[in-house]
N, C-alpha and C. Protein backbone atom coordinates (compact mmCIF):
# COMPACT_ATOMS: atom_id res chain seq x y z
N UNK A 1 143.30 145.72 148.81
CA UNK A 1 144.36 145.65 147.82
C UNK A 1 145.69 145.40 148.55
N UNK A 2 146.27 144.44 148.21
CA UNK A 2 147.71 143.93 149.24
C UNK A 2 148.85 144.57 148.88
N UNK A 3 149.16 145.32 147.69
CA UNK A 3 149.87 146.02 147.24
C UNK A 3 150.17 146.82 146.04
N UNK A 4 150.76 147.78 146.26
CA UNK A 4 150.79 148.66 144.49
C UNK A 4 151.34 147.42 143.13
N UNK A 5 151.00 147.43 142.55
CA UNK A 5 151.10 146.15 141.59
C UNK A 5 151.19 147.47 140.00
N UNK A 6 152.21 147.31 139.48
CA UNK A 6 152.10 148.09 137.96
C UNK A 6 152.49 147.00 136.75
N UNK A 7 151.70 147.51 136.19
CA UNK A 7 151.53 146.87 134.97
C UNK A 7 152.87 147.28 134.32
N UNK A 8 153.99 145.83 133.94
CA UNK A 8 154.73 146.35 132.75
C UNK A 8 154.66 145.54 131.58
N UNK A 9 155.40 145.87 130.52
CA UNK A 9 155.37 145.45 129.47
C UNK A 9 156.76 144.71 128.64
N UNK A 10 156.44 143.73 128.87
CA UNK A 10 157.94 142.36 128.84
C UNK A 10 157.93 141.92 127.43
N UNK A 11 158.75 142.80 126.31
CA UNK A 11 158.62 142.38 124.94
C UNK A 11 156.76 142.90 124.77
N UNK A 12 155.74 141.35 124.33
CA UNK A 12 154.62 141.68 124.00
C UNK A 12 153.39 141.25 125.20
N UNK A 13 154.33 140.77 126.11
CA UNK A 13 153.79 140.27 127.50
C UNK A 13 153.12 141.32 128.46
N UNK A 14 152.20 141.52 129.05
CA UNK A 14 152.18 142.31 130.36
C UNK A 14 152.24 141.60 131.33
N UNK A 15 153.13 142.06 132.51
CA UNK A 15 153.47 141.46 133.87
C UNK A 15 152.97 142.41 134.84
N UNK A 16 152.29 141.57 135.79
CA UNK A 16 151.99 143.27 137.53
C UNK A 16 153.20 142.49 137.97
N UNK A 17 153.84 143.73 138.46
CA UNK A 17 154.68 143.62 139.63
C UNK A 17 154.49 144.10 140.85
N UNK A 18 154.52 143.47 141.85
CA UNK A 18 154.57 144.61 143.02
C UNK A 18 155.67 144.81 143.32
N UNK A 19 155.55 146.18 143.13
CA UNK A 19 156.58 147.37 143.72
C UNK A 19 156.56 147.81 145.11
N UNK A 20 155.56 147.32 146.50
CA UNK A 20 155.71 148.01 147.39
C UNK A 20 157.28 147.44 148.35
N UNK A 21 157.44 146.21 147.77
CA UNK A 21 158.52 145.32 148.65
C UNK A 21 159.97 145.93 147.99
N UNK A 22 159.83 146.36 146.76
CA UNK A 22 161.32 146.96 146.17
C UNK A 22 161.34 148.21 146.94
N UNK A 23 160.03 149.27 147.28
CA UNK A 23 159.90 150.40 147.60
C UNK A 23 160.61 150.43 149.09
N UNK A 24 159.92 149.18 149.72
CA UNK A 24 160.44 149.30 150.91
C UNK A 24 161.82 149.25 151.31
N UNK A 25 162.60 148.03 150.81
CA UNK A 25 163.94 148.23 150.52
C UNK A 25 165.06 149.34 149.94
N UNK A 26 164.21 150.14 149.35
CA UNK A 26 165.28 150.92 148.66
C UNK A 26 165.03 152.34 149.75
N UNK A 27 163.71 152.54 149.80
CA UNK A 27 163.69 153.06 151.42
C UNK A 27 164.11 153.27 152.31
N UNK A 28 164.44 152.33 153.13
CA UNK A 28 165.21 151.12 153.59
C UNK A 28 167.09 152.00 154.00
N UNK A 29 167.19 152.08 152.78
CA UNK A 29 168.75 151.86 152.18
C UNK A 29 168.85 153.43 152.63
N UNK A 30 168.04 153.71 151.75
CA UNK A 30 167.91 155.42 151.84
C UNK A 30 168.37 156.28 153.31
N UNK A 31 167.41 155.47 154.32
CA UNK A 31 166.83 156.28 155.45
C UNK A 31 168.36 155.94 156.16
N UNK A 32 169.06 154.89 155.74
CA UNK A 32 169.97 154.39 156.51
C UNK A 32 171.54 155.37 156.24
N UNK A 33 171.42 155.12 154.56
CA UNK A 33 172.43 156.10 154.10
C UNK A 33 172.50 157.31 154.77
N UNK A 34 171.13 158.06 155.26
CA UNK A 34 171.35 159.45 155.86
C UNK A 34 171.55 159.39 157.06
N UNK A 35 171.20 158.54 157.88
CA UNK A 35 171.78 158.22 158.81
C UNK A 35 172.89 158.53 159.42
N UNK A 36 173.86 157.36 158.50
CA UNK A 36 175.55 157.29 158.40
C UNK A 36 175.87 158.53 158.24
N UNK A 37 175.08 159.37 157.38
CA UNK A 37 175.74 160.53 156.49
C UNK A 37 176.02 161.90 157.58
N UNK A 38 174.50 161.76 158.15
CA UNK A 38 174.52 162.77 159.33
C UNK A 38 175.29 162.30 160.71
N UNK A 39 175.41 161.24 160.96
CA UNK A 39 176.76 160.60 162.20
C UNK A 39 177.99 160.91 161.58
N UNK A 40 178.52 160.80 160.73
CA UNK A 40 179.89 161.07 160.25
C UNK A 40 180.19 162.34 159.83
N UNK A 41 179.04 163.46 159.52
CA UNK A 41 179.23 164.61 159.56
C UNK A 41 179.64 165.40 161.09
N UNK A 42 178.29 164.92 162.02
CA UNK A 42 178.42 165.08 163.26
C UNK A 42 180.06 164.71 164.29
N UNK A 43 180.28 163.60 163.91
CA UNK A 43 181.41 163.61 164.95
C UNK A 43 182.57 163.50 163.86
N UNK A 44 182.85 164.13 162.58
CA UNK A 44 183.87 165.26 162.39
C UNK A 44 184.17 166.04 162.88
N UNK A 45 183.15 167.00 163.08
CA UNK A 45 183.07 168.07 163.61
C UNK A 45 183.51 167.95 165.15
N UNK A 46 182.79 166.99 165.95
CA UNK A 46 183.10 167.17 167.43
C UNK A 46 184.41 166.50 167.23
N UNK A 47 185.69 165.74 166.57
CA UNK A 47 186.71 165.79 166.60
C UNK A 47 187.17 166.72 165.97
N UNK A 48 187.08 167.03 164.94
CA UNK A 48 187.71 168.84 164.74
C UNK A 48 187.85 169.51 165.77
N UNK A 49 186.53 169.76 166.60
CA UNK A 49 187.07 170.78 167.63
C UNK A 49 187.26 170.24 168.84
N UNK A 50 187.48 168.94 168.99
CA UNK A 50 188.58 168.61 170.34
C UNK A 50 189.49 168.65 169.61
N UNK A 51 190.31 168.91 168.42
CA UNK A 51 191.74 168.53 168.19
C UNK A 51 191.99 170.38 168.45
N UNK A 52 191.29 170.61 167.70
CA UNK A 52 191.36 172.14 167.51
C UNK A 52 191.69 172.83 168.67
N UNK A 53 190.77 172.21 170.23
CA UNK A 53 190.73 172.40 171.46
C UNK A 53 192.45 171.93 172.07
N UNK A 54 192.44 171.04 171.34
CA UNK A 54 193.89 170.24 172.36
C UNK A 54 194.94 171.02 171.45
N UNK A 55 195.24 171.69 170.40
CA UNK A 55 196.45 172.66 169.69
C UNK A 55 196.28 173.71 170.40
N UNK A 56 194.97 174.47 170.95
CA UNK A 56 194.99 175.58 171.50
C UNK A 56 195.45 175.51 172.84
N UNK A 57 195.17 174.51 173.53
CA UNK A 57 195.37 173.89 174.99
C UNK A 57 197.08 173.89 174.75
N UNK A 58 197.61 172.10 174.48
CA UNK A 58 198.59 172.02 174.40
C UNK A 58 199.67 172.85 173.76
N UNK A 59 199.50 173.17 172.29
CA UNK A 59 200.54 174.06 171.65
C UNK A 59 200.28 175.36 171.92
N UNK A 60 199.48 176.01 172.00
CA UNK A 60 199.85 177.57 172.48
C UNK A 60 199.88 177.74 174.07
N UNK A 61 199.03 176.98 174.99
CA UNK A 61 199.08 177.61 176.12
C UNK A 61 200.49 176.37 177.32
N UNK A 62 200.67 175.28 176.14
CA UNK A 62 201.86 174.83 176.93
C UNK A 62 201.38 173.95 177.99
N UNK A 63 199.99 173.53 177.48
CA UNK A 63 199.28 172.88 178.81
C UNK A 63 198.64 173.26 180.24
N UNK A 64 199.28 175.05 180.08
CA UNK A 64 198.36 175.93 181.07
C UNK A 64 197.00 176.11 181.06
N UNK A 65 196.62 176.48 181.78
CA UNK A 65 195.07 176.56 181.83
C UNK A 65 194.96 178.36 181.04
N UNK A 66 195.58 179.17 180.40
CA UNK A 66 195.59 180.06 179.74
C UNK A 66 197.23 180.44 179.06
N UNK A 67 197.20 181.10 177.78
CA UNK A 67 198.63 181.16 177.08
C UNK A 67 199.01 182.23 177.93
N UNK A 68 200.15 182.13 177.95
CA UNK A 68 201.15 183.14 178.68
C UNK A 68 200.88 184.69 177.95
N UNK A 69 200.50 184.70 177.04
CA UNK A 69 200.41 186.32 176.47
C UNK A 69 199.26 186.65 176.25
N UNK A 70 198.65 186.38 176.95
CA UNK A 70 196.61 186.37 177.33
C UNK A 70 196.24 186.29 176.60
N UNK A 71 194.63 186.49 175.81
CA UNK A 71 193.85 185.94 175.28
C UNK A 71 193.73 186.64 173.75
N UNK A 72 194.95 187.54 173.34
CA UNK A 72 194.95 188.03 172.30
C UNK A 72 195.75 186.89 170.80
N UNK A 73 196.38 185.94 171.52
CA UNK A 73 196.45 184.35 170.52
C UNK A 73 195.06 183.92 170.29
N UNK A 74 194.06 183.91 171.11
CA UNK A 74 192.61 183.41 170.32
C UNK A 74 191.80 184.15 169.91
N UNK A 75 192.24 185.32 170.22
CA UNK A 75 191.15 186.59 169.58
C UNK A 75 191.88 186.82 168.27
N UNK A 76 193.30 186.99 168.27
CA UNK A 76 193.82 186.70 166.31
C UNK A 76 193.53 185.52 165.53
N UNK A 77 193.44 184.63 166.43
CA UNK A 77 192.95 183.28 165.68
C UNK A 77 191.58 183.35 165.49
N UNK A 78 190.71 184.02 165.84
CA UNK A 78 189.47 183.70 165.77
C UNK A 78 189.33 184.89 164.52
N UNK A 79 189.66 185.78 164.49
CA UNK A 79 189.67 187.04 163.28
C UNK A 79 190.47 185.95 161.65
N UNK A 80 191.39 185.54 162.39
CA UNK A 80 191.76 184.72 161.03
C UNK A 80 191.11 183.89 159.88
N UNK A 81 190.76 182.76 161.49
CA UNK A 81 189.39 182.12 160.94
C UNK A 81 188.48 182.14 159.81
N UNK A 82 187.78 183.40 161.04
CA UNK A 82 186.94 184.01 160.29
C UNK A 82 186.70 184.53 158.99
N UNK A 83 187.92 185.38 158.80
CA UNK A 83 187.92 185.61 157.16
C UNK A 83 187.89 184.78 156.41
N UNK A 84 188.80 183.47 156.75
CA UNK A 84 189.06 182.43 155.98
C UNK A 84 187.88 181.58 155.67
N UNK A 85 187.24 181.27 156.96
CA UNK A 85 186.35 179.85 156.79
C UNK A 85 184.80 180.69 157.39
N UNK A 86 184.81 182.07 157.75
CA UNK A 86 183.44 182.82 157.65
C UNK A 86 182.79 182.44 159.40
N UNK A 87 181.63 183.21 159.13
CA UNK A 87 181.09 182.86 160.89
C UNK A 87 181.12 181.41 161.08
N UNK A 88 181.18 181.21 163.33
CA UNK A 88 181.17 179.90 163.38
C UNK A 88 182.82 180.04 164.53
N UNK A 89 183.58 181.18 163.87
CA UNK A 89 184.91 181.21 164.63
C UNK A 89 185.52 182.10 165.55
N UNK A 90 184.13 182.59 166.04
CA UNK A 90 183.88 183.70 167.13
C UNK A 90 185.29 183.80 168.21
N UNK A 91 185.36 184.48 168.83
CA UNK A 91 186.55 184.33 170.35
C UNK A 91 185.57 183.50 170.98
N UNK A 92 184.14 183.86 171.48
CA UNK A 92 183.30 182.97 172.44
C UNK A 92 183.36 181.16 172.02
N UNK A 93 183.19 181.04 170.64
CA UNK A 93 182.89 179.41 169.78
C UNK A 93 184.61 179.25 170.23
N UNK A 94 185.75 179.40 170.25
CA UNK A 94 186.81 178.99 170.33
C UNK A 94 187.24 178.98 171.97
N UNK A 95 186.54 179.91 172.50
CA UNK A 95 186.65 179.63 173.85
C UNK A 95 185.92 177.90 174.48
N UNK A 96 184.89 178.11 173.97
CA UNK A 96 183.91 176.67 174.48
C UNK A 96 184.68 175.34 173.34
N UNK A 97 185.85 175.61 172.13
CA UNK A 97 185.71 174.62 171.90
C UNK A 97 187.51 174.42 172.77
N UNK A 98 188.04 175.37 173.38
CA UNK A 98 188.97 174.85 174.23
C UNK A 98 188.25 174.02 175.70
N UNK A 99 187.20 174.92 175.97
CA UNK A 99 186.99 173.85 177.00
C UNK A 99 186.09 172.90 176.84
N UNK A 100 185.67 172.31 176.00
CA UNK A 100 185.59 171.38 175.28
C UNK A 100 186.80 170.10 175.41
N UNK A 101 187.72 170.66 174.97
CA UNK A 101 189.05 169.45 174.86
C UNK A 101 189.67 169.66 176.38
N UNK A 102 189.38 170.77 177.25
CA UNK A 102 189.86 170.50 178.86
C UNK A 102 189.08 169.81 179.42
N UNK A 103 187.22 169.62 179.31
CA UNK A 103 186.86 168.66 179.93
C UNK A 103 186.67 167.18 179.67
N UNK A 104 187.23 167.14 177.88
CA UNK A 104 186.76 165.86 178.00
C UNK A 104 188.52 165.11 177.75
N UNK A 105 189.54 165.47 177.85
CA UNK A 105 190.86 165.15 177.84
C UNK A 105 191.56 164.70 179.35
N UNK A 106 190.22 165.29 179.95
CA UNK A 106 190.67 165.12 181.76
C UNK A 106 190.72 163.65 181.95
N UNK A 107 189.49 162.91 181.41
CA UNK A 107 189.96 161.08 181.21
C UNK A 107 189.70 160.70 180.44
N UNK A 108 189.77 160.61 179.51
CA UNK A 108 190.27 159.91 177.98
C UNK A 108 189.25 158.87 177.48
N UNK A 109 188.71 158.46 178.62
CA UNK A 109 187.36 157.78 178.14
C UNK A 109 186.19 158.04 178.96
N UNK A 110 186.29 159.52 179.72
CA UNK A 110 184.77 159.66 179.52
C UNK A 110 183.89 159.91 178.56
N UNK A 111 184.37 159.98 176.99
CA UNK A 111 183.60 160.16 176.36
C UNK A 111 183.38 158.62 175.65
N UNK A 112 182.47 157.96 175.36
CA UNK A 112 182.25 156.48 175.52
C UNK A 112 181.30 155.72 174.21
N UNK A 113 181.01 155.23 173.75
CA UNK A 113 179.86 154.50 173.17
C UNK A 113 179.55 153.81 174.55
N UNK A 114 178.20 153.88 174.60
CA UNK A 114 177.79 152.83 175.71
C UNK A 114 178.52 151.16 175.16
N UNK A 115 178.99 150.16 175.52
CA UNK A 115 179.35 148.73 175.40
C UNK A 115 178.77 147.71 176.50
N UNK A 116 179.01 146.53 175.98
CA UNK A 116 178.25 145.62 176.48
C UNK A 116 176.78 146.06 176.69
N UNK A 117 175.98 146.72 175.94
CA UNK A 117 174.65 146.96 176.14
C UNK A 117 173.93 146.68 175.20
N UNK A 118 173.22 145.42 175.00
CA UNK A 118 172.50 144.60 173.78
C UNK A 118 171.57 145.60 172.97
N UNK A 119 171.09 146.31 173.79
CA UNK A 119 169.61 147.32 173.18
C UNK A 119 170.28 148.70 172.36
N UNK A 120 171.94 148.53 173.01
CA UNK A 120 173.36 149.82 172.09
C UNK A 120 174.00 149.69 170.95
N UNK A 121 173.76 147.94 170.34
CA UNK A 121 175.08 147.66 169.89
C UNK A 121 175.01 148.13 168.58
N UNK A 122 174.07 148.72 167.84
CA UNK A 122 174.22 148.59 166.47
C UNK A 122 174.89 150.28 166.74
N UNK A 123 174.50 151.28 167.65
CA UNK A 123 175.06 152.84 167.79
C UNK A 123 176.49 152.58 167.55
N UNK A 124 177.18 151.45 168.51
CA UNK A 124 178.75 151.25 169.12
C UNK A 124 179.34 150.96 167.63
N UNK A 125 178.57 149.87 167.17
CA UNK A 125 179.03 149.76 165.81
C UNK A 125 179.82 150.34 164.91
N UNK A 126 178.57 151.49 164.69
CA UNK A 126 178.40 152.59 163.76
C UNK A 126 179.52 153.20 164.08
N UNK A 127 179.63 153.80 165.53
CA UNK A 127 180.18 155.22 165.94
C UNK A 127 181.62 155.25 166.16
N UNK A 128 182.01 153.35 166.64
CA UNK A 128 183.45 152.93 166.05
C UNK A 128 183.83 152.75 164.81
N UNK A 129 182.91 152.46 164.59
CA UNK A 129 183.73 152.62 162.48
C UNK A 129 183.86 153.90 162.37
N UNK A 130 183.26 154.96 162.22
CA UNK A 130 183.85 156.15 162.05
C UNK A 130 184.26 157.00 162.86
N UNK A 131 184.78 156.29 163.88
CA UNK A 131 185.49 157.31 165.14
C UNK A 131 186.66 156.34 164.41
N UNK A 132 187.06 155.86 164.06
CA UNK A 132 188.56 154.61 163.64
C UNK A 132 188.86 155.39 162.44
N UNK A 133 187.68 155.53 161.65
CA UNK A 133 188.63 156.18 160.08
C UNK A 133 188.80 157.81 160.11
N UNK A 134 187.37 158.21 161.13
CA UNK A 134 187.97 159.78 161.44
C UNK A 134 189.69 159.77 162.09
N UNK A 135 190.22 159.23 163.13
CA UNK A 135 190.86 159.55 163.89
C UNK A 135 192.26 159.11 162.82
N UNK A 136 191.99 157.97 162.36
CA UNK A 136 193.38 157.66 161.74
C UNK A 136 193.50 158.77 160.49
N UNK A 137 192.72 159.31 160.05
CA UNK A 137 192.85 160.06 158.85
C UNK A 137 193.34 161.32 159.22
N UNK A 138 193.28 162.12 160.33
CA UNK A 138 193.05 163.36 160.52
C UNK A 138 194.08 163.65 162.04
N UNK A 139 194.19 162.53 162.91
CA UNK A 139 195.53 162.96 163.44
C UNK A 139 196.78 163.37 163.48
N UNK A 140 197.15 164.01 164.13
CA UNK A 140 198.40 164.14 164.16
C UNK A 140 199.54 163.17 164.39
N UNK A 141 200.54 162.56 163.66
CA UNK A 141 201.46 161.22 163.95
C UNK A 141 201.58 160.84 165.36
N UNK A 142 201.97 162.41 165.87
CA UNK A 142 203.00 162.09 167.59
C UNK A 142 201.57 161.63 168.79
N UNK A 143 199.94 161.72 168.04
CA UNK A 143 198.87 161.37 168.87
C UNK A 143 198.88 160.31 168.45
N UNK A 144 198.57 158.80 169.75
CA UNK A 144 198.25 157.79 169.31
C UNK A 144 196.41 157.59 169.19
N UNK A 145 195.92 156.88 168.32
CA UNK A 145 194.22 157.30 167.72
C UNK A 145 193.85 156.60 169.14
N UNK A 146 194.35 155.13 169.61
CA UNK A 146 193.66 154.77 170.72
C UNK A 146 193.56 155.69 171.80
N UNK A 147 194.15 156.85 172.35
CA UNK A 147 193.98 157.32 173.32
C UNK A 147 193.28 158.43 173.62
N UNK A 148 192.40 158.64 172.13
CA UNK A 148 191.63 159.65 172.18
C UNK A 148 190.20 159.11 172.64
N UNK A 149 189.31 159.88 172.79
CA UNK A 149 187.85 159.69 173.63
C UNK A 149 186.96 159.66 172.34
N UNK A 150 186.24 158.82 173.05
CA UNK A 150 185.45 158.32 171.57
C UNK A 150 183.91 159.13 171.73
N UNK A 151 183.73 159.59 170.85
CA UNK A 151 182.51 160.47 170.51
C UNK A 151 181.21 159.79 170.03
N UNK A 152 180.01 160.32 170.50
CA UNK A 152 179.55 159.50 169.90
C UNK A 152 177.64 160.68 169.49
N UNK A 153 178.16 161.63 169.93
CA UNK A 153 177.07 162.70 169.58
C UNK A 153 177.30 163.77 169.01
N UNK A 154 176.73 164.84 168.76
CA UNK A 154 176.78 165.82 167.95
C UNK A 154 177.46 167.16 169.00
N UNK A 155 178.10 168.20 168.02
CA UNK A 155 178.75 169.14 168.73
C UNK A 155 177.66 169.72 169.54
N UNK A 156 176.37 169.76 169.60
CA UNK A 156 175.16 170.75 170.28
C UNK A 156 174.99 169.97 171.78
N UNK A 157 175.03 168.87 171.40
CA UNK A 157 175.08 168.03 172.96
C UNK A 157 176.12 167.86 173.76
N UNK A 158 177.06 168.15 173.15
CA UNK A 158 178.54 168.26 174.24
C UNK A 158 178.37 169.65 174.58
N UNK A 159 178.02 170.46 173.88
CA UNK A 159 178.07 172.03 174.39
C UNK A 159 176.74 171.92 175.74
N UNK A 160 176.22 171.32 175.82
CA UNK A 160 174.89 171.35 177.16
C UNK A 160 175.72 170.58 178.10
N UNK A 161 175.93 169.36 177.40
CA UNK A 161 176.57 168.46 178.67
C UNK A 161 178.17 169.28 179.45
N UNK A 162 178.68 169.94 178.50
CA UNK A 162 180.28 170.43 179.31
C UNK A 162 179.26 171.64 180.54
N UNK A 163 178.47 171.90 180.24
CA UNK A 163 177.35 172.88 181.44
C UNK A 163 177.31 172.22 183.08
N UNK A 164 177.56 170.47 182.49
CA UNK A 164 177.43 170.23 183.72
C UNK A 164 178.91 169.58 184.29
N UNK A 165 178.99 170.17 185.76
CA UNK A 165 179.87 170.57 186.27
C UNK A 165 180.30 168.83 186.70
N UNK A 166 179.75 168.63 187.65
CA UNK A 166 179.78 166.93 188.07
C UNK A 166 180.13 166.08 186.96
N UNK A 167 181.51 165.54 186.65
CA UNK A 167 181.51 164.51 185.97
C UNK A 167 180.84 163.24 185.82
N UNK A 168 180.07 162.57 187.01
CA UNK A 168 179.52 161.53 186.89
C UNK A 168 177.41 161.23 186.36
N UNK A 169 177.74 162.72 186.70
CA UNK A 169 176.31 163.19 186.14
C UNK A 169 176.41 163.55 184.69
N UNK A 170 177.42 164.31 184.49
CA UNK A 170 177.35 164.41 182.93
C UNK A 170 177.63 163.25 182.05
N UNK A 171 178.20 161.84 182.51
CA UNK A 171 178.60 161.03 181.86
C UNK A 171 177.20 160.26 181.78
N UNK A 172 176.44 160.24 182.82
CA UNK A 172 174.88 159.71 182.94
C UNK A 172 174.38 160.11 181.52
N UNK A 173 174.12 161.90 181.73
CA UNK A 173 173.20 162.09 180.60
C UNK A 173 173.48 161.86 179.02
N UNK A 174 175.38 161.74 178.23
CA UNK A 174 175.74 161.55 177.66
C UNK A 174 175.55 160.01 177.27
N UNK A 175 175.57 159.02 177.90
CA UNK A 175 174.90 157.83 178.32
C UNK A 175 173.95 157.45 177.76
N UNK A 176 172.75 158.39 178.32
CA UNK A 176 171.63 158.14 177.76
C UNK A 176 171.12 158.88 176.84
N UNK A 177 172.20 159.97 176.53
CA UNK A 177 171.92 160.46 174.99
C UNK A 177 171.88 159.84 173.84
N UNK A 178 173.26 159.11 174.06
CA UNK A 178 173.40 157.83 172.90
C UNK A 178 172.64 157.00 173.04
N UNK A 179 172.33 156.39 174.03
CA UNK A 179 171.77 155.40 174.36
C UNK A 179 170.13 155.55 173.66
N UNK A 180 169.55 156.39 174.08
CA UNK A 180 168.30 156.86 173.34
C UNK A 180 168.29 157.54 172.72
N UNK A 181 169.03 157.78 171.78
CA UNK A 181 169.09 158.85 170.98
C UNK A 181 168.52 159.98 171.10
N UNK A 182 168.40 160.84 172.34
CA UNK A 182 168.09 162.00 172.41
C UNK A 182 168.69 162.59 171.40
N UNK A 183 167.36 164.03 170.94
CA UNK A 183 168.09 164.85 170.55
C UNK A 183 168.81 165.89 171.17
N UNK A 184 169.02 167.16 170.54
CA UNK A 184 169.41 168.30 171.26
C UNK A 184 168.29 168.83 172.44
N UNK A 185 167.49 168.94 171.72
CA UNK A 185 166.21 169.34 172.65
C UNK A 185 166.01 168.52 173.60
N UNK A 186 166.00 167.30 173.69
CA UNK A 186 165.72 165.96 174.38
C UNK A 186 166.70 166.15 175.39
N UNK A 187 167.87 166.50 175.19
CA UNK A 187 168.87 166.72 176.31
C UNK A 187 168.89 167.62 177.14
N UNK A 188 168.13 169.13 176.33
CA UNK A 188 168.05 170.25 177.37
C UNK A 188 166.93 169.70 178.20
């Protein structure tokens, strides 16, 4: 049998149609929509908390590597949070998402879409269209959007990769995270 074929009824006519070629297409559409849906959820979030990272960095600590009135500015901020927007805004989660924005602000484009890589291009695509409408929507004026680091994975894989200490190794495995779409697991 070459395909699901249903019988409809056209006025006093019956017609088979096959339905497996509409099925596949709309399929198709489907698998793709969630796709997009889960990438643009994902690197919200990992720009949320590099911006989040670079206000805590730059505006409270002045660009020090800690605020001048120790660590009781992120332990009130993290209680604030919390009430407000519920677990998720721990002192520990706000600690990793400052260093978060210290390691990847150190050069501005180690965080990358792989480019010029034929077997990459439809990821680069994707991950610049919505690294362009995230950034212009949600920056701050006095940041220019080009000079931010372009994301291109989920907050769970930057939290493994900032583990590794060597920048040129961590840019490897980030690399080939995108690149093969590892998952989380795939990366540990």
């Amino acid at each position: 049998m070459p395909g699901k074929k249903d019988i409809v009824k056209n006025g006093q006519e019956q017609v088979s149609v096959n339905t497996d070629a509409l099925f596949s297409k709309v399929s198709a559409i489907i698998e793709e929509g969630r796709k997009y849906v889960s990438t643009a959820i994902n690197l919200a979030e990992v720009y949320s908390k590099f911006q989040i990272g670079m206000y805590i960095v730059e505006d409270e600590q002045a660009g020090n590597k800690r605020a001048g009135y120790g660590k009781q500015v992120l332990l009130n901020l993290s209680e604030r949070l919390t009430e407000k927007y519920g677990d998720g805004w721990s002192l520990p989660q706000l600690k990793l998402i400052r260093q978060f924005y210290t390691v990847y602000s150190k050069k501005l484009n180690a965080v990358y879409p792989i480019r010029d890589k034929q077997d990459s291009k439809e990821l680069v695509v994707d991950t610049e269209r919505l690294n362009t409408v995230y950034q212009i929507q949600n920056l701050p004026k006095s940041i220019d959007p080009s000079s931010m680091p372009r994301f291109t994975l989920s907050w769970s894989h930057y939290i493994v990769l900032m583990r590794i200490k060597n920048e040129e190794e961590r840019q490897f495995y980030e690399i080939e995270s995108a690149k093969q779409q590892w998952s989380y697991r795939q990366l540990l």
